[in-house]
Structures are given as C-alpha cells and as structure tokens.
PDB file of N, CA and C in Angstrom:
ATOM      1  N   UNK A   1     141.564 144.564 149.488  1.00  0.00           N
ATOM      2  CA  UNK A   1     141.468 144.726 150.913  1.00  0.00           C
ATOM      3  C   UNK A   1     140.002 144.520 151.307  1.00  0.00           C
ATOM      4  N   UNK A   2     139.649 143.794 152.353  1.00  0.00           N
ATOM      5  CA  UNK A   2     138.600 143.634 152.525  1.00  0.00           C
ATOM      6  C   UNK A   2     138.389 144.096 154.372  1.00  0.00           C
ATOM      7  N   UNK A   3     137.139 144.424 154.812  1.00  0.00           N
ATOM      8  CA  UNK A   3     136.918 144.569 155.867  1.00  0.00           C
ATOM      9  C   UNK A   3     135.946 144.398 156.773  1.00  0.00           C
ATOM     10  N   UNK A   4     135.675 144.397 157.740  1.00  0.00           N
ATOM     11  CA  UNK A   4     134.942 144.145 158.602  1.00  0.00           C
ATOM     12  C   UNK A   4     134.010 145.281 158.822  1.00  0.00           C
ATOM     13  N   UNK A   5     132.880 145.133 159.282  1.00  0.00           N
ATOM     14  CA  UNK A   5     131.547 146.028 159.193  1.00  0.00           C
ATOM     15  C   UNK A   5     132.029 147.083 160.827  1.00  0.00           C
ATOM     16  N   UNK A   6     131.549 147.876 160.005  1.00  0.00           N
ATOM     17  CA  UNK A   6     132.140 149.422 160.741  1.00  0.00           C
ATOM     18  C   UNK A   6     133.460 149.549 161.150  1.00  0.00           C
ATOM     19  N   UNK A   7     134.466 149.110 160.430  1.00  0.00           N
ATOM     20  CA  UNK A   7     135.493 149.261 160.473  1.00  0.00           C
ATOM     21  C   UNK A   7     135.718 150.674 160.053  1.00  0.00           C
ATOM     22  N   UNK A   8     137.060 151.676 160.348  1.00  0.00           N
ATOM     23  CA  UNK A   8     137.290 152.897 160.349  1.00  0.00           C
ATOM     24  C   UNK A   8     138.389 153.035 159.898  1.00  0.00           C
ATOM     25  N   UNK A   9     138.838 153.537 158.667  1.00  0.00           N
ATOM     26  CA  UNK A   9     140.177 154.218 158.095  1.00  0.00           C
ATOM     27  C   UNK A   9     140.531 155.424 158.790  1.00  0.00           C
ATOM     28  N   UNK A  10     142.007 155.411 158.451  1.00  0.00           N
ATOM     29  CA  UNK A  10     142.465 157.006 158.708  1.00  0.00           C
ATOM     30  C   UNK A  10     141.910 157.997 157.275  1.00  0.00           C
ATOM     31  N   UNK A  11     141.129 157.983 156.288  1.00  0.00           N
ATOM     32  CA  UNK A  11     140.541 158.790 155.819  1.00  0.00           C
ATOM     33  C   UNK A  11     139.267 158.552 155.796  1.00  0.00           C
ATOM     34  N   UNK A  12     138.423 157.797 156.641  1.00  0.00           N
ATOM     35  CA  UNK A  12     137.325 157.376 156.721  1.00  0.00           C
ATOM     36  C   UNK A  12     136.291 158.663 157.018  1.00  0.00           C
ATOM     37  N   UNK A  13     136.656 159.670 158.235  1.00  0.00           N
ATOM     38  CA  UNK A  13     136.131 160.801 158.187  1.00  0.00           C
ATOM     39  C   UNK A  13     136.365 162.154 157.214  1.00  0.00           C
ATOM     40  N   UNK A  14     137.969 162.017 156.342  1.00  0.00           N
ATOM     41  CA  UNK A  14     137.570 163.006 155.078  1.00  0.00           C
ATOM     42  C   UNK A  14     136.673 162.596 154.340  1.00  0.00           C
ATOM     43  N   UNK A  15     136.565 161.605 153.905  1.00  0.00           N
ATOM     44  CA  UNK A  15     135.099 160.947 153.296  1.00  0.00           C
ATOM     45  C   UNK A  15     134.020 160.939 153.310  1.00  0.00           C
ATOM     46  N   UNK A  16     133.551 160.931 154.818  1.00  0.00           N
ATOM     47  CA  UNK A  16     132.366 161.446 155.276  1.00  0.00           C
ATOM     48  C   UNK A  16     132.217 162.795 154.820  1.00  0.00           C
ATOM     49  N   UNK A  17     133.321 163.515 155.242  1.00  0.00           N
ATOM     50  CA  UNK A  17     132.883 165.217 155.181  1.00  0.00           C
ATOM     51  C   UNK A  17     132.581 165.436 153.903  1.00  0.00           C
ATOM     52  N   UNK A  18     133.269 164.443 153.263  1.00  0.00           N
ATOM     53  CA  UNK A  18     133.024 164.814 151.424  1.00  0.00           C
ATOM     54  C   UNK A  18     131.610 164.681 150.965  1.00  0.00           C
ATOM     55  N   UNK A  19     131.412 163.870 151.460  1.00  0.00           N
ATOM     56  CA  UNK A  19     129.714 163.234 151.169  1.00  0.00           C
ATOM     57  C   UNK A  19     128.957 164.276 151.402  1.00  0.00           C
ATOM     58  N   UNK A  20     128.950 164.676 152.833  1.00  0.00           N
ATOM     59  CA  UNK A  20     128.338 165.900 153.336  1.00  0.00           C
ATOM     60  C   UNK A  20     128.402 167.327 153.006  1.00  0.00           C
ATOM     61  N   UNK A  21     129.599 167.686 152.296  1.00  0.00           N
ATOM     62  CA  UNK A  21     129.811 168.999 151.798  1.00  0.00           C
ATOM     63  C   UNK A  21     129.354 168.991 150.367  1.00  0.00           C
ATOM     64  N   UNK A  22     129.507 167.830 150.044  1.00  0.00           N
ATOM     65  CA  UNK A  22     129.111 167.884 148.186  1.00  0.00           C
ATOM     66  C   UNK A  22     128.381 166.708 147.893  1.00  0.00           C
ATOM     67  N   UNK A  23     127.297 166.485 148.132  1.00  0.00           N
ATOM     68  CA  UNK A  23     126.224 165.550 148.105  1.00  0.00           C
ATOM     69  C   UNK A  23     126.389 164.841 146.774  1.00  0.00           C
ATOM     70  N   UNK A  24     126.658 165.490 145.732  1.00  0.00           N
ATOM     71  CA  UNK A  24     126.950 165.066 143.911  1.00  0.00           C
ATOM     72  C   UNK A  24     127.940 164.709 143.561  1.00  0.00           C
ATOM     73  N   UNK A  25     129.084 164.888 144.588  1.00  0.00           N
ATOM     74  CA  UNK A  25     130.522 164.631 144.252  1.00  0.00           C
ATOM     75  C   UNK A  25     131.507 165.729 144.485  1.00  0.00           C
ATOM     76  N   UNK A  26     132.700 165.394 144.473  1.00  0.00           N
ATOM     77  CA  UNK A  26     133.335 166.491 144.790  1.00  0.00           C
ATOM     78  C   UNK A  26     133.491 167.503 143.227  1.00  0.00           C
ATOM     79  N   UNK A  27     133.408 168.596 143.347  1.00  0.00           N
ATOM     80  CA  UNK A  27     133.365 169.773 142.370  1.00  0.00           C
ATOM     81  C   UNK A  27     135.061 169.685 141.553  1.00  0.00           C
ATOM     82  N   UNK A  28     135.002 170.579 140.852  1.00  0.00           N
ATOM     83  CA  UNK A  28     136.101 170.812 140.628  1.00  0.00           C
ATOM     84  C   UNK A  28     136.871 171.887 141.564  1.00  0.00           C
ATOM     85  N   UNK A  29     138.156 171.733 141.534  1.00  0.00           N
ATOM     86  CA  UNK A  29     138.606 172.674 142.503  1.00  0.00           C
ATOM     87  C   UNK A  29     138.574 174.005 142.376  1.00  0.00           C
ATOM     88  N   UNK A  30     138.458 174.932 143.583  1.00  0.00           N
ATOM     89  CA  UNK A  30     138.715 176.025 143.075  1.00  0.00           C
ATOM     90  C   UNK A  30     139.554 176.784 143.865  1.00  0.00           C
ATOM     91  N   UNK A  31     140.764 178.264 143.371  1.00  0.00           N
ATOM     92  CA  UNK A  31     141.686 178.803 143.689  1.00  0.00           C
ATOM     93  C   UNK A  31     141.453 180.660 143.923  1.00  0.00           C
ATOM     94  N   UNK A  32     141.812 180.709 145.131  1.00  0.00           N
ATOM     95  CA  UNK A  32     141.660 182.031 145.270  1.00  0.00           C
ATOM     96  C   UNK A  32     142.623 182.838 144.669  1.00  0.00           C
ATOM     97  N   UNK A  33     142.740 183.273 143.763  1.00  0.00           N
ATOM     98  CA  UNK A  33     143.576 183.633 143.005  1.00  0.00           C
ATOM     99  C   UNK A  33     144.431 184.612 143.739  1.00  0.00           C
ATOM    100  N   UNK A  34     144.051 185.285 144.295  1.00  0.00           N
ATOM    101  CA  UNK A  34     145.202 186.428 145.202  1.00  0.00           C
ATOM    102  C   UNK A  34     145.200 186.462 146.464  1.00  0.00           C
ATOM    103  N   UNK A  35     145.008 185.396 147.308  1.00  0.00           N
ATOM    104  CA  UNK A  35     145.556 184.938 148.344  1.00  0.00           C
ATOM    105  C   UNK A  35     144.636 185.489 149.739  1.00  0.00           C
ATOM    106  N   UNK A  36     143.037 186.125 149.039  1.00  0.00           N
ATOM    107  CA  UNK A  36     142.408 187.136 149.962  1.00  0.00           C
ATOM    108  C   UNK A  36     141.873 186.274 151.134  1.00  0.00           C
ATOM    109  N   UNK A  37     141.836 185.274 151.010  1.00  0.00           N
ATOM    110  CA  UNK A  37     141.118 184.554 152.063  1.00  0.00           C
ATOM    111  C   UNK A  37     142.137 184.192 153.033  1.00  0.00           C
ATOM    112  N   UNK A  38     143.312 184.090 152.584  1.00  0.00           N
ATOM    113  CA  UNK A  38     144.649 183.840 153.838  1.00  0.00           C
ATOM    114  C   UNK A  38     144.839 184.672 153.697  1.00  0.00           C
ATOM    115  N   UNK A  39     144.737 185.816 154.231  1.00  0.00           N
ATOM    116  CA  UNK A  39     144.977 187.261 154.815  1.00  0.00           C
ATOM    117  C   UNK A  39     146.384 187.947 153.646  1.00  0.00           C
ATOM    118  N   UNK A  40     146.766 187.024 152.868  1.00  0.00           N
ATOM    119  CA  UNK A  40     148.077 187.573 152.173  1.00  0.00           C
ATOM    120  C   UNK A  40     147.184 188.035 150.862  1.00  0.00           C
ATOM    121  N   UNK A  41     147.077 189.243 150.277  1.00  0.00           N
ATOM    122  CA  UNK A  41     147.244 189.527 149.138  1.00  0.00           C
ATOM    123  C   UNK A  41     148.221 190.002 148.420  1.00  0.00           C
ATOM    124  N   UNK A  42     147.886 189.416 146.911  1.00  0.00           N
ATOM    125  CA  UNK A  42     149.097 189.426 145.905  1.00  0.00           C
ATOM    126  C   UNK A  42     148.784 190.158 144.876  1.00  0.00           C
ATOM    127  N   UNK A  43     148.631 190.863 144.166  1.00  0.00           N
ATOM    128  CA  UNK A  43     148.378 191.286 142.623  1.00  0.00           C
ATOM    129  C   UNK A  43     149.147 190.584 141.651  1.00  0.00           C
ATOM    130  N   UNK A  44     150.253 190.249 141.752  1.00  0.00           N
ATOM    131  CA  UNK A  44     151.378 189.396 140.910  1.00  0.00           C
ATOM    132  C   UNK A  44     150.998 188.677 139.650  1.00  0.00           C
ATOM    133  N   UNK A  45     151.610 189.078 138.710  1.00  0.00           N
ATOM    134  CA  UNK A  45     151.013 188.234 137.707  1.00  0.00           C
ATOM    135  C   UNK A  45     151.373 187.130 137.787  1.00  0.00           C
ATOM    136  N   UNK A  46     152.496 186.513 138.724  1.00  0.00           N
ATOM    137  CA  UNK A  46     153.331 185.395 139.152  1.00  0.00           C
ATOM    138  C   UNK A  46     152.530 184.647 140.023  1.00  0.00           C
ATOM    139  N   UNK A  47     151.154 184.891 140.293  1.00  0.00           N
ATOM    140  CA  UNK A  47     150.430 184.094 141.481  1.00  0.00           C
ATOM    141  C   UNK A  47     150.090 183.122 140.717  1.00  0.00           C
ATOM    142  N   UNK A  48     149.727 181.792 141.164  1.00  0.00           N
ATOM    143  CA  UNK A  48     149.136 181.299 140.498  1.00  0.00           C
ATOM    144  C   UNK A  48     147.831 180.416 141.660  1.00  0.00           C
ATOM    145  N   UNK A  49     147.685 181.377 142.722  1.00  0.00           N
ATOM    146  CA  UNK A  49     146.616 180.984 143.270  1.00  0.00           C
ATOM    147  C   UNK A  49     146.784 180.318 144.356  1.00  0.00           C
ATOM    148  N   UNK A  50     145.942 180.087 145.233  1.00  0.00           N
ATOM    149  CA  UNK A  50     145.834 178.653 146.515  1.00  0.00           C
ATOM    150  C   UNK A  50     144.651 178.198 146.716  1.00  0.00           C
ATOM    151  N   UNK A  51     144.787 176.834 146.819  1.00  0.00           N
ATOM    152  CA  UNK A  51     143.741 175.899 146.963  1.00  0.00           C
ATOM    153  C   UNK A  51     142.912 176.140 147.915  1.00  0.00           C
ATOM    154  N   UNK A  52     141.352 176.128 147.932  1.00  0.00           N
ATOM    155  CA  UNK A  52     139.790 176.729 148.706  1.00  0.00           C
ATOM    156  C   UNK A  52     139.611 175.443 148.553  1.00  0.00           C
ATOM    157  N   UNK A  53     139.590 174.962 150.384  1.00  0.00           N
ATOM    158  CA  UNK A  53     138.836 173.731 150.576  1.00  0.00           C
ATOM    159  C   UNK A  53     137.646 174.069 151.221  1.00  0.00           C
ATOM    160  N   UNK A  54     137.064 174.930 151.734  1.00  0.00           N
ATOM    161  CA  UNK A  54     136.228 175.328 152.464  1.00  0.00           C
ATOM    162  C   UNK A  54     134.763 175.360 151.265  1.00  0.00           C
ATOM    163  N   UNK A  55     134.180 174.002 151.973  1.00  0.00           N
ATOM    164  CA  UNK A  55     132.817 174.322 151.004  1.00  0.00           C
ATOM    165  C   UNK A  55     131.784 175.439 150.518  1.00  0.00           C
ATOM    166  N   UNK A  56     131.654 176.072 151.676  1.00  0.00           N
ATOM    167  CA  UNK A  56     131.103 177.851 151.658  1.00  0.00           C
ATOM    168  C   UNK A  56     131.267 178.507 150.587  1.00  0.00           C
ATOM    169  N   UNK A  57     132.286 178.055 149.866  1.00  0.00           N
ATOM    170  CA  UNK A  57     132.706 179.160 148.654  1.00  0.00           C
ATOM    171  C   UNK A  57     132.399 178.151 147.257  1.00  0.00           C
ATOM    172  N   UNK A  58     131.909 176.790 146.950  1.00  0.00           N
ATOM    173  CA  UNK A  58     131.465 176.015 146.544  1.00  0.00           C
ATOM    174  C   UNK A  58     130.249 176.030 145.839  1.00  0.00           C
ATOM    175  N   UNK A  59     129.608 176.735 144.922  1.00  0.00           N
ATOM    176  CA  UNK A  59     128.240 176.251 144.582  1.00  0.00           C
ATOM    177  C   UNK A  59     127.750 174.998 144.744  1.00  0.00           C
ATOM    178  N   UNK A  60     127.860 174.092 144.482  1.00  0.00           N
ATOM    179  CA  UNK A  60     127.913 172.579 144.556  1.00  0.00           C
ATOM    180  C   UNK A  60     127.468 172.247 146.010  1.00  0.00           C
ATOM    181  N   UNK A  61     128.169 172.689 146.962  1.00  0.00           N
ATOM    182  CA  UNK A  61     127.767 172.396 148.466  1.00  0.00           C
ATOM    183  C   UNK A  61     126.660 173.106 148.686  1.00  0.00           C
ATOM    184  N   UNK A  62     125.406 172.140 149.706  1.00  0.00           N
ATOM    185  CA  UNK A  62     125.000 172.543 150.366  1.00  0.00           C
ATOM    186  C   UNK A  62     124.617 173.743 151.344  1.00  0.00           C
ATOM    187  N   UNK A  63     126.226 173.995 151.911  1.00  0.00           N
ATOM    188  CA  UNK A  63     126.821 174.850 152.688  1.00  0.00           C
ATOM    189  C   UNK A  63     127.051 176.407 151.579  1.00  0.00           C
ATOM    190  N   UNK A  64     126.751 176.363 150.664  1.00  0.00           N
ATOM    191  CA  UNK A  64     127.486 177.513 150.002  1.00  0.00           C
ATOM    192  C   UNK A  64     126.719 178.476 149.954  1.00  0.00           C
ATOM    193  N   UNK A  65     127.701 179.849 150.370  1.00  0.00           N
ATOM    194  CA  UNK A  65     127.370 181.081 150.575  1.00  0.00           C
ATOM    195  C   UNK A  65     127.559 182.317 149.658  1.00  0.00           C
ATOM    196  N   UNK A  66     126.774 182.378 148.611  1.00  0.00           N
ATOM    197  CA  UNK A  66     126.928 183.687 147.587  1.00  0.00           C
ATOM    198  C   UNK A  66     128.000 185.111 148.127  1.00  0.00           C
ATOM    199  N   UNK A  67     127.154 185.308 148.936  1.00  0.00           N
ATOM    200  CA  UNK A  67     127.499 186.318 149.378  1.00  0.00           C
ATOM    201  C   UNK A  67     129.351 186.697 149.877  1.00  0.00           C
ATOM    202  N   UNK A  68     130.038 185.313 150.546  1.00  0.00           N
ATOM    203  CA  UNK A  68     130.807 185.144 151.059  1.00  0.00           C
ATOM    204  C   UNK A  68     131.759 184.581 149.672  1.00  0.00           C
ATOM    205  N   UNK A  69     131.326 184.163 149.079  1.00  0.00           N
ATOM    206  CA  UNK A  69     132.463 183.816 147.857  1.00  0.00           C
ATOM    207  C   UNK A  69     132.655 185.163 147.181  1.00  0.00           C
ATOM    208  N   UNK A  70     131.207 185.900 146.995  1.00  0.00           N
ATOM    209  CA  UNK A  70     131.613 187.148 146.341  1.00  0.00           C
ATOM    210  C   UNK A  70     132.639 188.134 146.548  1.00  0.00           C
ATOM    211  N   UNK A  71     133.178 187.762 147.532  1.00  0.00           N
ATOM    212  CA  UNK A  71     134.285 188.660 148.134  1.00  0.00           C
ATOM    213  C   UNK A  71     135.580 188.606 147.749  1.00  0.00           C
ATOM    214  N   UNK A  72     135.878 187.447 147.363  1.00  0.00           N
ATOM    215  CA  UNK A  72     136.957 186.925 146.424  1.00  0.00           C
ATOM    216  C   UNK A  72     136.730 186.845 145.036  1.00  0.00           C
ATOM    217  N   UNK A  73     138.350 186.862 144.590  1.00  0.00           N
ATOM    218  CA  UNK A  73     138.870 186.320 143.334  1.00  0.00           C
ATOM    219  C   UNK A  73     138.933 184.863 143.085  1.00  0.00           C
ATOM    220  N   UNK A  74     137.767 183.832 142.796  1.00  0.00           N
ATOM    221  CA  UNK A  74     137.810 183.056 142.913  1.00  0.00           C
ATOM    222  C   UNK A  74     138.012 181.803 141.344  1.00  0.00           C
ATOM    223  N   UNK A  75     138.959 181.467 140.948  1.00  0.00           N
ATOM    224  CA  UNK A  75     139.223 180.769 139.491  1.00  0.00           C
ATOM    225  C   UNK A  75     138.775 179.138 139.559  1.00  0.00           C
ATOM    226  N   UNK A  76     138.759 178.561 138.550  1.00  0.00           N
ATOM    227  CA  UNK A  76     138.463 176.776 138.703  1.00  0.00           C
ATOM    228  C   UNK A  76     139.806 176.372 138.457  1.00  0.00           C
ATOM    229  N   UNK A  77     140.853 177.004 138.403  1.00  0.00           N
ATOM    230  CA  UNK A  77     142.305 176.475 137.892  1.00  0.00           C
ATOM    231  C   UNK A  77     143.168 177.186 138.387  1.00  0.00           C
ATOM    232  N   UNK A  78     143.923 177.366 138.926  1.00  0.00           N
ATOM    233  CA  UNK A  78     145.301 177.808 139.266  1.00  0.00           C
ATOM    234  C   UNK A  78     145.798 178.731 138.180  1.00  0.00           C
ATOM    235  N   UNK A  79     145.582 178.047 137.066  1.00  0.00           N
ATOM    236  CA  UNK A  79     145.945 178.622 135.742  1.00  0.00           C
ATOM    237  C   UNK A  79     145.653 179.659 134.887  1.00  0.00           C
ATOM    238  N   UNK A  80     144.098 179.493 135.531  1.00  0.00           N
ATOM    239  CA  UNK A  80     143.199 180.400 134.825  1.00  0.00           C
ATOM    240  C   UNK A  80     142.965 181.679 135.086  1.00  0.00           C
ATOM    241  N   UNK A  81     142.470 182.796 134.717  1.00  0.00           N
ATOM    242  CA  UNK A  81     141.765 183.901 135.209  1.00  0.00           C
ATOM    243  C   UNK A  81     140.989 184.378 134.094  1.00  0.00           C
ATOM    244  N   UNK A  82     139.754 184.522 134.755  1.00  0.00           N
ATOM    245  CA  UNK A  82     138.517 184.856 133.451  1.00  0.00           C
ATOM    246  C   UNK A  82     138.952 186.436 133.117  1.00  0.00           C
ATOM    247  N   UNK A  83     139.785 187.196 133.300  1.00  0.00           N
ATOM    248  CA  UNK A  83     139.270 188.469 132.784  1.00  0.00           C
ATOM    249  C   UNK A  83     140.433 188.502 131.818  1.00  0.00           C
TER     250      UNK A  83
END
C-alpha cells in the first residue's frame, strides 16, 4: 500500500499516541490484577486480571506516575502474580 504525503489512517492517531506515551516503544503489557482501577474488586483466585492502557501506570512512559500505580495490584501477564 502506498500513500500520499499526509495522508491519515483510521489508526493513524493510536499511533501517534503510542509514540507519545512510550517514546522507546510500546512496553509490555500490564494487568491490574483485581480489577481496582475499574472500581470492581475481586480477590478470586479465578481472576486473571484486565488490561491497563493508561500510560500513568507505565514506567516506560513519560507520563508515569509512581505514586498512582502504587495503589494497585499491578502484574506484566494476566497469568502471573509475583507473590
């Protein structure tokens, strides 16, 4: 596919934001493991987490806030849990 100069996709601005939230690339993902950031918490050993798109909680970004990730249960896998 080829294109014309300043041409615009329909993911042309997730792209941008990507650039801008993670200057190095996008990170690996990470999962709030018990659901604290969407107001639902779970203890369940059956959770297996939900996807944190919000760069803030990101080391990697720019945007990222210690303080504000610390508040969560936050894993690199769905799968995982460090303790």
């Amino acid at each position: 596919m080829i294109a014309g100069e300043g041409v615009r996709y329909p993911w042309s601005d997730f792209e941008e934001e990507q650039r801008r939230n993670f200057p190095n690339g996008a990170p690996d993902p990470l999962y709030d493991k018990y659901g604290e950031l969407f107001g639902v918490t779970t203890h369940s050993s059956q959770t297996t987490g939900v996807y944190v798109a919000d760069p803030r909680y990101y080391p990697e970004s720019p945007l990222y806030d210690p303080v504000l990730a610390s508040k969560v249960h936050l894993v690199h896998s769905e799968f995982d849990d460090p303790e």
